[in-house]
Protein backbone atom coordinates (compact mmCIF):
# COMPACT_ATOMS: atom_id res chain seq x y z
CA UNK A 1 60.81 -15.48 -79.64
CA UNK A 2 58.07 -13.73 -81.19
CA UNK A 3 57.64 -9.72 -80.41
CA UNK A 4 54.06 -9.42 -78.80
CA UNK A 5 51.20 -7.66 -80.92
CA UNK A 6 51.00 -3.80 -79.71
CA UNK A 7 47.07 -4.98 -79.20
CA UNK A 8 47.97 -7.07 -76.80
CA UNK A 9 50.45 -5.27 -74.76
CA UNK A 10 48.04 -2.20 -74.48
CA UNK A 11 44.83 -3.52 -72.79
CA UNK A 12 42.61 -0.64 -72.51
CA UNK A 13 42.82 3.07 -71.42
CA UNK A 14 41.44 3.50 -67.71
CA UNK A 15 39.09 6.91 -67.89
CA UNK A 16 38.72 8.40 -64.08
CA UNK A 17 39.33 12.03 -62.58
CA UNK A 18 42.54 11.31 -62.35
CA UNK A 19 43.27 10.36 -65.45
CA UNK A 20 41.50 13.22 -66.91
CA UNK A 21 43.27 15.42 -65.21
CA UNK A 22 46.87 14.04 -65.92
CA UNK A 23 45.57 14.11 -69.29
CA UNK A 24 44.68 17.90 -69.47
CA UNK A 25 47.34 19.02 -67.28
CA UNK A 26 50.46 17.43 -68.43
CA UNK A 27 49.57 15.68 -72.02
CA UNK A 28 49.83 12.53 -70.63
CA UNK A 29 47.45 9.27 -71.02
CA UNK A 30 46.87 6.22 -68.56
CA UNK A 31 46.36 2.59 -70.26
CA UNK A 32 45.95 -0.84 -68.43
CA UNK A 33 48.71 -2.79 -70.02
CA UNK A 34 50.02 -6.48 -69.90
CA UNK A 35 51.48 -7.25 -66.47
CA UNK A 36 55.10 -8.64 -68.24
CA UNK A 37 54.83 -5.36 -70.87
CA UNK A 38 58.48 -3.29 -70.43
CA UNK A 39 58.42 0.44 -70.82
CA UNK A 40 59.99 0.40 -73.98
CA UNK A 41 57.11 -1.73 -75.24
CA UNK A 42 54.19 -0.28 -74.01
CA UNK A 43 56.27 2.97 -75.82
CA UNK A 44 56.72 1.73 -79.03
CA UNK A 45 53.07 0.00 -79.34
CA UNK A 46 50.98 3.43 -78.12
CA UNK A 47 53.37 4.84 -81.00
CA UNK A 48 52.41 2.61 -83.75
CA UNK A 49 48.63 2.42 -82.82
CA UNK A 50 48.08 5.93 -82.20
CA UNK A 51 50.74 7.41 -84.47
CA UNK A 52 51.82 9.46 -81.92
CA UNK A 53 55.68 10.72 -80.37
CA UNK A 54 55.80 9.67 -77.03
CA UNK A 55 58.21 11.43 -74.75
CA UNK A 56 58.10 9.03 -71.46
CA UNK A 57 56.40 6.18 -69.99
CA UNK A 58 55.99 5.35 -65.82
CA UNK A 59 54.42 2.35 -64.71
CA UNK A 60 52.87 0.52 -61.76
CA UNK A 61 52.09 -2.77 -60.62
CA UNK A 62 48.58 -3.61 -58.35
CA UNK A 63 48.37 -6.54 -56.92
CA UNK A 64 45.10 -8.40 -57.35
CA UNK A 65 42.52 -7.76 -54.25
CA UNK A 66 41.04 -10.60 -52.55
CA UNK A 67 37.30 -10.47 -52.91
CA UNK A 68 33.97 -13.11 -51.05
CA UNK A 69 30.42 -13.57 -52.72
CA UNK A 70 28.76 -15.34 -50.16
CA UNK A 71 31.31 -18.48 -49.07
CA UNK A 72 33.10 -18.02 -52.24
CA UNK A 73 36.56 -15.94 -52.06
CA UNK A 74 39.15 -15.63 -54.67
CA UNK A 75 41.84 -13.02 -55.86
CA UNK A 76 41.26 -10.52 -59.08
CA UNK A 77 44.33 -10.70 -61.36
CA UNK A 78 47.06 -8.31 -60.93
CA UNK A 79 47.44 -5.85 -63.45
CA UNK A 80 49.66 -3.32 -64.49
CA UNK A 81 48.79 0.99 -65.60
CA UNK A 82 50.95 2.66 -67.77
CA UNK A 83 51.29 6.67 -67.94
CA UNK A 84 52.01 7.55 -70.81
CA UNK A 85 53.12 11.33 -71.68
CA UNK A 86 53.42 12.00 -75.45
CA UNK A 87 56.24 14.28 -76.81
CA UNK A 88 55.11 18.13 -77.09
CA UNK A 89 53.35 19.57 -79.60
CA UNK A 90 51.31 16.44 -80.36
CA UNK A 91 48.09 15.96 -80.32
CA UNK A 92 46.17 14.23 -78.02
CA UNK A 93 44.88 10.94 -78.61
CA UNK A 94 41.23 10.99 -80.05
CA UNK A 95 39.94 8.66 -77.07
CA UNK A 96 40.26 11.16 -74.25
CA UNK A 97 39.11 14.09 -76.63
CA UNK A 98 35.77 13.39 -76.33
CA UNK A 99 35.44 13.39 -72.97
């Protein structure tokens, strides 16, 4: 089987006051990843795209909400966030810099 692209394993970083301040506080960075991503694969693919040591990875699982419009209900996806906290002495990625 085929190794999954690091593009697709790391979604999309999730910017909020939380995530700020995990950022500033404790070097560490929060990405929506692919629900069936492991932690050594979300490590190795924020290392390859960012260029970057990582030191360790946590993760948790949400469970999609249900959610009406009118008559209509359904269930968002479930998704999966990724904390990322990169080895020290690196720099931070250049995403959350500019914030």
């Amino acid at each position: 089987m085929a190794a999954t692209p690091h593009y697709q394993i790391i979604r999309r970083p999730i910017i909020t006051e939380k995530g700020l301040g995990v950022k500033e506080l404790h070097a560490t960075v929060v990405f929506e990843v692919s629900a069936k991503a492991t932690k050594t694969e979300i490590k190795e693919a924020v290392q390859q795209i960012f260029k970057v040591k990582v030191a360790d990875v946590r993760t948790a699982n949400f469970p999609g909400k249900m959610r009406r419009r009118g008559q209509n209900e359904g269930y968002r996806r479930d998704w999966k966030k990724a904390y990322v906290k990169l080895a020290e002495g690196e720099k931070m990625i250049e995403y959350a810099d500019n914030l």
